[in-house]
C-alpha atoms as a PDB file:
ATOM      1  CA  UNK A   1       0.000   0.000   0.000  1.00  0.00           C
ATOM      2  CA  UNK A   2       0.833   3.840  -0.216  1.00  0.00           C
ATOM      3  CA  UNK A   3       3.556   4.826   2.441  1.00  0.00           C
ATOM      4  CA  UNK A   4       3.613   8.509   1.056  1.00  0.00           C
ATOM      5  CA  UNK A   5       3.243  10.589  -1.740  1.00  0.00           C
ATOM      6  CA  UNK A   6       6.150  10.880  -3.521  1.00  0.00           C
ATOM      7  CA  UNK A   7       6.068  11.425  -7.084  1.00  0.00           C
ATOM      8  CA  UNK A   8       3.740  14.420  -6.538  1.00  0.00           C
ATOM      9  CA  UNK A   9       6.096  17.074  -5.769  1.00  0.00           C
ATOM     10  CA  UNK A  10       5.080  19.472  -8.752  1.00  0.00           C
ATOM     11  CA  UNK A  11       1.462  19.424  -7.606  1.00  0.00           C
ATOM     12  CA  UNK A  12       0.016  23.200  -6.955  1.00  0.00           C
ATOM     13  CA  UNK A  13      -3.398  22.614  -7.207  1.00  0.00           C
ATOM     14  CA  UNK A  14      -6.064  20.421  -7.053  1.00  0.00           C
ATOM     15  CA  UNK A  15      -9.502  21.964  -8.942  1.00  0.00           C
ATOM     16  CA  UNK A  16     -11.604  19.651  -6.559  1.00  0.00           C
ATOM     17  CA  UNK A  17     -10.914  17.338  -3.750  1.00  0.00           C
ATOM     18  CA  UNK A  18      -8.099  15.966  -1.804  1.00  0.00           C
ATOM     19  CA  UNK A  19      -9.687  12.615  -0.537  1.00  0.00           C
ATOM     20  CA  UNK A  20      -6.906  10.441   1.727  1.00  0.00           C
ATOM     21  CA  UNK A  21      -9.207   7.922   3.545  1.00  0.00           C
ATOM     22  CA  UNK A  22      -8.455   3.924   4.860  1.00  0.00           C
ATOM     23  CA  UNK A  23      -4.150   3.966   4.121  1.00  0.00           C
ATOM     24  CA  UNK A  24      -3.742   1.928   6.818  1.00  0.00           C
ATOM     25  CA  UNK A  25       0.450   1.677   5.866  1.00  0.00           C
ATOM     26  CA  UNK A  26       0.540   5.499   5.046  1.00  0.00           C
ATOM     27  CA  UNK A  27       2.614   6.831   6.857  1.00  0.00           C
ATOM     28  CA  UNK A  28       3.231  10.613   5.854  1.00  0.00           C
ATOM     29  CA  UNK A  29       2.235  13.350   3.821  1.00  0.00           C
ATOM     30  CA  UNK A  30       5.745  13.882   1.313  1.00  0.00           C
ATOM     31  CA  UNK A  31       4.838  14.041  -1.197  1.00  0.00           C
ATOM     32  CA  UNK A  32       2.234  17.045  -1.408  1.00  0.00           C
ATOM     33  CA  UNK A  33       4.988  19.742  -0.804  1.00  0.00           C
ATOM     34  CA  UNK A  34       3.945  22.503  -3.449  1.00  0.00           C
ATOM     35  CA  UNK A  35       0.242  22.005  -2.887  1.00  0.00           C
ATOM     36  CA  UNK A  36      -1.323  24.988  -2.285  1.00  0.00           C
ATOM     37  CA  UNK A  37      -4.996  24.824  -2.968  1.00  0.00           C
ATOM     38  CA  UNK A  38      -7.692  22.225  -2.727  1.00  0.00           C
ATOM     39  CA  UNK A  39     -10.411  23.556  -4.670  1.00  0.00           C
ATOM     40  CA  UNK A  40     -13.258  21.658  -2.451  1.00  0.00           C
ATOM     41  CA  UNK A  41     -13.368  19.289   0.069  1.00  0.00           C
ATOM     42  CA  UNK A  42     -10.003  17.668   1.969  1.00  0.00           C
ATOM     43  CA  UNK A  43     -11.073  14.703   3.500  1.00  0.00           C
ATOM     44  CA  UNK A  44      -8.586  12.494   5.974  1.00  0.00           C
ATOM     45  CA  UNK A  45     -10.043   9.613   7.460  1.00  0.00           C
ATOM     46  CA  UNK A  46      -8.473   6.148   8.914  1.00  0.00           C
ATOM     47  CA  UNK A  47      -5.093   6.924   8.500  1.00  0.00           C
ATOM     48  CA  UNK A  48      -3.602   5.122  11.008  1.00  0.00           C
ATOM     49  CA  UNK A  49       0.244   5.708  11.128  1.00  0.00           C
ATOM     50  CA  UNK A  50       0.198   9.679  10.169  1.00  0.00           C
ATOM     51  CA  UNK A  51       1.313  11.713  13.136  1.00  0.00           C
ATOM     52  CA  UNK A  52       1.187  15.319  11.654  1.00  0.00           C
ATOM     53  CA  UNK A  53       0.675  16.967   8.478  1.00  0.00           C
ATOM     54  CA  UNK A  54       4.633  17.608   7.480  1.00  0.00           C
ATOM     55  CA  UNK A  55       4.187  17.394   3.987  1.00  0.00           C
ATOM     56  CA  UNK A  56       1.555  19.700   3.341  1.00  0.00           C
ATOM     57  CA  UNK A  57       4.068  22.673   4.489  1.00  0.00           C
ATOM     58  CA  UNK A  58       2.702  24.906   1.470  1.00  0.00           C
ATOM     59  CA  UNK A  59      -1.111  24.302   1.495  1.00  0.00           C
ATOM     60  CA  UNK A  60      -3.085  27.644   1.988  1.00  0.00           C
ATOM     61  CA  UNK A  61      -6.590  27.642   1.180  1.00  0.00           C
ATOM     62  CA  UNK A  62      -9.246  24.599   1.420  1.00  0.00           C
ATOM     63  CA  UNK A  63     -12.005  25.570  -0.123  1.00  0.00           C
ATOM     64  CA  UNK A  64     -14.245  23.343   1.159  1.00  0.00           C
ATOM     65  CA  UNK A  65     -15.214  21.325   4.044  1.00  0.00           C
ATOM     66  CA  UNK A  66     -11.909  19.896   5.610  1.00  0.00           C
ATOM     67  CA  UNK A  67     -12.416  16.655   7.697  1.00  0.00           C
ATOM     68  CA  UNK A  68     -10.070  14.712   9.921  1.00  0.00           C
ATOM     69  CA  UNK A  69     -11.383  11.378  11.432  1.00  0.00           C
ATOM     70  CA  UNK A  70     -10.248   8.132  12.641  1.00  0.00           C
ATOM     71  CA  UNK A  71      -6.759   9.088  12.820  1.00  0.00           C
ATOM     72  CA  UNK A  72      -5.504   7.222  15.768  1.00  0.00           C
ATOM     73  CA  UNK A  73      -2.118   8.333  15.684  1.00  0.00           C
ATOM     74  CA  UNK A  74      -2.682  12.175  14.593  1.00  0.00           C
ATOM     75  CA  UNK A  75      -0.957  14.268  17.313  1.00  0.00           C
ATOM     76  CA  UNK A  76      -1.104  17.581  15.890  1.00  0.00           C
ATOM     77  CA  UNK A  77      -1.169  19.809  12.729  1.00  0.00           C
ATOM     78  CA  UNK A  78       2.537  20.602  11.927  1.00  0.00           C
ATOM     79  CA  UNK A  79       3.107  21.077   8.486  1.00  0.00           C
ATOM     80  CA  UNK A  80       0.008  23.433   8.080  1.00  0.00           C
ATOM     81  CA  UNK A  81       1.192  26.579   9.041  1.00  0.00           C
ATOM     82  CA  UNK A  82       0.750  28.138   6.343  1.00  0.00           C
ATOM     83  CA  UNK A  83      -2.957  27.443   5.990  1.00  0.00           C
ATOM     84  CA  UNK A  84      -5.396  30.739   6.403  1.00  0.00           C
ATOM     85  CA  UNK A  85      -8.645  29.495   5.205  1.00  0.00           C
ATOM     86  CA  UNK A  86     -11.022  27.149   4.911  1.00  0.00           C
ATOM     87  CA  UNK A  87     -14.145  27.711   2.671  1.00  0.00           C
ATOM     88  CA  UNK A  88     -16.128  25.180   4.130  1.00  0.00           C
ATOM     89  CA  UNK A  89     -16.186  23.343   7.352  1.00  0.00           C
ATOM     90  CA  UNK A  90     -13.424  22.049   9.971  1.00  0.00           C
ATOM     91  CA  UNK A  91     -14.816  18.741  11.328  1.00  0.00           C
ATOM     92  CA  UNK A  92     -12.217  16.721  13.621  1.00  0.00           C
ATOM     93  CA  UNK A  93     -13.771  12.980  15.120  1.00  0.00           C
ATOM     94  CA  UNK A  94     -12.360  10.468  16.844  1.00  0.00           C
ATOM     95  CA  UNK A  95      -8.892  11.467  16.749  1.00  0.00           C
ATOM     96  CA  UNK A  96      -7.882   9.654  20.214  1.00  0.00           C
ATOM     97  CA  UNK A  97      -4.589  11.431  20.499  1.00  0.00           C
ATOM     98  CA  UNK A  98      -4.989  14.788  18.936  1.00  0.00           C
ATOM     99  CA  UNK A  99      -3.502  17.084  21.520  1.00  0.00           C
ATOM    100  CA  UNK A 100      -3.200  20.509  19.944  1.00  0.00           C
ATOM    101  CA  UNK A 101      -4.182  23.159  17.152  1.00  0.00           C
ATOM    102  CA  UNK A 102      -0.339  23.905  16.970  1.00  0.00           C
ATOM    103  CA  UNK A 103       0.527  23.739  13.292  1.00  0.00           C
ATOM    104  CA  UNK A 104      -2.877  25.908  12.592  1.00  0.00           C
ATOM    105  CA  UNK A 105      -1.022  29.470  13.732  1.00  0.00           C
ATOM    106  CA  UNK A 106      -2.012  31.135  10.719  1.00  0.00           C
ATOM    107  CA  UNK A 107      -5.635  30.018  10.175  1.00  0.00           C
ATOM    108  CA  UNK A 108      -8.144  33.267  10.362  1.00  0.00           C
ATOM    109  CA  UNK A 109     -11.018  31.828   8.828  1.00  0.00           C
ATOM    110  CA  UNK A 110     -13.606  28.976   8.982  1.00  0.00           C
ATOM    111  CA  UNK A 111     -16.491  29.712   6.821  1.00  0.00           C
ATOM    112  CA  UNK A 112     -18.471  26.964   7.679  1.00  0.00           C
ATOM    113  CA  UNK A 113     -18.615  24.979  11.290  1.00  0.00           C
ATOM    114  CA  UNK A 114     -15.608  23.906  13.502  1.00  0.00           C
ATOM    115  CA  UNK A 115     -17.030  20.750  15.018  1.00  0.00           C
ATOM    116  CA  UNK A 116     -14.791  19.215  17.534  1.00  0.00           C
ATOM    117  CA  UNK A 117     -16.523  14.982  18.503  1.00  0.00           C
ATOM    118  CA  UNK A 118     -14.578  12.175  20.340  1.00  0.00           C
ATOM    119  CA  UNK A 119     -11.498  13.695  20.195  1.00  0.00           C
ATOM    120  CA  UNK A 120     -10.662  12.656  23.820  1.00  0.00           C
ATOM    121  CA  UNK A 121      -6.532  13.906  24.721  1.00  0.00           C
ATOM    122  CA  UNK A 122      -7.751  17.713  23.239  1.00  0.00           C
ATOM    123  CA  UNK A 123      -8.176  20.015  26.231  1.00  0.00           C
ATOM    124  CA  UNK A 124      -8.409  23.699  24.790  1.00  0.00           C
ATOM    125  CA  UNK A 125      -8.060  25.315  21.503  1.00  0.00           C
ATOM    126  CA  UNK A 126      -4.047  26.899  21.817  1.00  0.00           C
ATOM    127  CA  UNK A 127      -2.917  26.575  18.235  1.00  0.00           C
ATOM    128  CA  UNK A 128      -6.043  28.943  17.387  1.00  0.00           C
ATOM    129  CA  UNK A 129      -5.203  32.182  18.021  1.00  0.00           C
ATOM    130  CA  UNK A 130      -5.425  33.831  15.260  1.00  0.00           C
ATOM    131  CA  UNK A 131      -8.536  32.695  14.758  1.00  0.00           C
ATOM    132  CA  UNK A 132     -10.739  35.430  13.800  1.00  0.00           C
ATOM    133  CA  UNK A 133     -14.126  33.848  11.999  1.00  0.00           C
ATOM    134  CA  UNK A 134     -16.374  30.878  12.578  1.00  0.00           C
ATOM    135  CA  UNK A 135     -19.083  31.544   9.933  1.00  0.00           C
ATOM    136  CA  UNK A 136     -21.389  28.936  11.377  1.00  0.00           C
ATOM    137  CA  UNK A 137     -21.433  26.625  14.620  1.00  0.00           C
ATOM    138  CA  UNK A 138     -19.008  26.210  16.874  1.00  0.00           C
ATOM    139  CA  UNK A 139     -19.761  22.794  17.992  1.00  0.00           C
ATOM    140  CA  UNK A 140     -17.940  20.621  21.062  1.00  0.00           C
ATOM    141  CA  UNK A 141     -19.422  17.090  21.926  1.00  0.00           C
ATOM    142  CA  UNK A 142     -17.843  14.732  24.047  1.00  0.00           C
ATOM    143  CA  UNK A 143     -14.615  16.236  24.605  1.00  0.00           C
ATOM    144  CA  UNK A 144     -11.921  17.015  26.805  1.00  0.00           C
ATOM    145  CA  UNK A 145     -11.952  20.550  25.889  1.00  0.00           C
ATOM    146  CA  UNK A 146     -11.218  22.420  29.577  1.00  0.00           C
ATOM    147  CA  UNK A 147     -11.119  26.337  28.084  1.00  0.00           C
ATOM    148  CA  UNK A 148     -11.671  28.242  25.241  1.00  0.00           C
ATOM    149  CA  UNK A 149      -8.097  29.819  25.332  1.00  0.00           C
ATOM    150  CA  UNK A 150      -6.800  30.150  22.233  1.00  0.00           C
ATOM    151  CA  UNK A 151      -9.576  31.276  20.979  1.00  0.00           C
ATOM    152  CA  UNK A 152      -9.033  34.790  22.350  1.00  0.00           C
ATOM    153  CA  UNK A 153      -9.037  36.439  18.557  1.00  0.00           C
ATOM    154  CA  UNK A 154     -12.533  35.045  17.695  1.00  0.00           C
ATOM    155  CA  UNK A 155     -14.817  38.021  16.836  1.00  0.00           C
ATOM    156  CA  UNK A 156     -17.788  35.853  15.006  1.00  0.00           C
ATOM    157  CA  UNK A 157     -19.595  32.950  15.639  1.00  0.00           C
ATOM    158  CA  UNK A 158     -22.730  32.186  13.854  1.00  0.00           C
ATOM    159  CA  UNK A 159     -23.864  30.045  16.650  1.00  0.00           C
ATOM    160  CA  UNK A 160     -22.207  28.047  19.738  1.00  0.00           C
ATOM    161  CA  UNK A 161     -23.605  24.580  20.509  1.00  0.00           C
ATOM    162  CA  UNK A 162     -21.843  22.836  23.639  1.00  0.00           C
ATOM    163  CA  UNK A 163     -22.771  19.100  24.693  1.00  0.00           C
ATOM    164  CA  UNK A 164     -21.462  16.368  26.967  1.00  0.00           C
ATOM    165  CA  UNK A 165     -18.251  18.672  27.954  1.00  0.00           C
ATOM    166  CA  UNK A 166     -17.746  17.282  31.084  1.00  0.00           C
ATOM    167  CA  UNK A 167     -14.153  19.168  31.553  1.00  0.00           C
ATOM    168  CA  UNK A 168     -15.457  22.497  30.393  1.00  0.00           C
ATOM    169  CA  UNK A 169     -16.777  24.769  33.322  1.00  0.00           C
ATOM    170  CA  UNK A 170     -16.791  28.013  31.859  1.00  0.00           C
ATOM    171  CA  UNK A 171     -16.734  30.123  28.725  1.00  0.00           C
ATOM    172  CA  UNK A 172     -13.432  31.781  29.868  1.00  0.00           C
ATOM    173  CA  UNK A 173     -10.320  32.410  26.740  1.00  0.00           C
ATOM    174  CA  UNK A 174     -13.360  33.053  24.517  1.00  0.00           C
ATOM    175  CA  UNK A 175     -12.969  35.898  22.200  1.00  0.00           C
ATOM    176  CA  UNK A 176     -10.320  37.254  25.467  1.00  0.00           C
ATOM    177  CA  UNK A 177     -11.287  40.975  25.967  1.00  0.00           C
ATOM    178  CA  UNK A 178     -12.555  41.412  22.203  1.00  0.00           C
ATOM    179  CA  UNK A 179     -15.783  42.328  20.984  1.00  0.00           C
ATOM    180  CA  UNK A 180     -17.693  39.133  19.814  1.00  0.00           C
ATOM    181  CA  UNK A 181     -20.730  39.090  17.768  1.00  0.00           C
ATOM    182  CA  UNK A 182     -22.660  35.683  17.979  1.00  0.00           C
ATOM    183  CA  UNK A 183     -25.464  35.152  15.006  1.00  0.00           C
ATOM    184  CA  UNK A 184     -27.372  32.930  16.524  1.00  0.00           C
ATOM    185  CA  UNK A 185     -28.375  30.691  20.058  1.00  0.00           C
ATOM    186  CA  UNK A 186     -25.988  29.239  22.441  1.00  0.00           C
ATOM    187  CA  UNK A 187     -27.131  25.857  22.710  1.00  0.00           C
ATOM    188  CA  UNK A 188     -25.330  24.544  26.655  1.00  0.00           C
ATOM    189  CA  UNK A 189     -26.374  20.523  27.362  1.00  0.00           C
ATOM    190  CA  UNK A 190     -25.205  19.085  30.974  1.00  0.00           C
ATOM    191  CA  UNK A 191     -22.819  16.407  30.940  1.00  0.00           C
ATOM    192  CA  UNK A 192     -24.134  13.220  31.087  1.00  0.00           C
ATOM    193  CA  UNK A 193     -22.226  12.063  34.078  1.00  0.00           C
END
């Protein structure tokens, strides 16, 4: 099976989307260094042996919905630093040892939803910060997430929707002394403890 990409290395663009799902021997991203746009969705799902995104060191814009799932061994998003937007949605599930954001320093923009579920080791949102716009729900269930800090540049959410967050006890790091404008409802379930 694929182990990497290699072989790829004048790719700049792809017009549509980036689908990387069930490599269970893959185990980085080389490959993909001059990619800079995906022109719709990136999907990355059951990749067992990837750790980090080093590979992807030149990818900027996503278009579309971006989804990470299933990754068991995904740690964090090095090799994505230099990605600012994404046109869709950020959805990130079952990724049992995701830790951090770091890697997503330069990121200002999710036009869609960032939907954090099952991602159990990932305790706040420090990787963020320059996180300005959420154009749609902000969306934690069933997580570990403890604080909002890193989230202290957010200045729109369409809509917040918090459930089972047994960790989280307050809103606290959220937007950090800037002016937030929220859309629409905060949506706050108890724990089911």
């Amino acid at each position: 099976g694929i182990q990497n990409f290699n072989g790829l290395n004048n790719l700049n663009e792809i017009g549509e989307s980036l689908i990387i799902n069930n490599n269970t021997l893959l185990e980085n991203l080389s490959g993909f260094n001059n990619l800079r746009k995906v022109g719709s969705s990136f999907s990355f799902t059951n990749n067992f042996k990837v750790t980090n995104f080093i590979g992807l060191d030149s990818l900027k814009t996503v278009n579309g919905t971006f989804s990470i799932s299933g990754s068991r061994d995904l740690i964090s998003f090095n090799g994505l630093q230099k990605l600012d937007s994404i046109g869709g949605s950020f959805l990130l599930s079952n990724n049992n040892k995701l830790q951090s954001f770091f890697g997503l320093n330069n990121l200002l923009n999710i036009e869609g939803k960032l939907d954090l579920t099952n991602n159990t080791l990932l305790q706040n949102f420090t990787g963020l910060n320059r996180l300005k716009w959420i154009g749609n729900l902000l969306s934690l269930k069933t997580t570990a997430i403890s604080s909002f800090n890193g989230l202290d540049s957010i200045s729109y959410l369409g809509w917040i929707n918090l459930d089972n967050n047994s960790s989280l006890s307050n809103l606290m790091g959220l937007g950090d002394g800037n002016d937030i404008e929220i859309q629409g409802t905060i949506n706050i379930k108890p724990s089911s403890q």
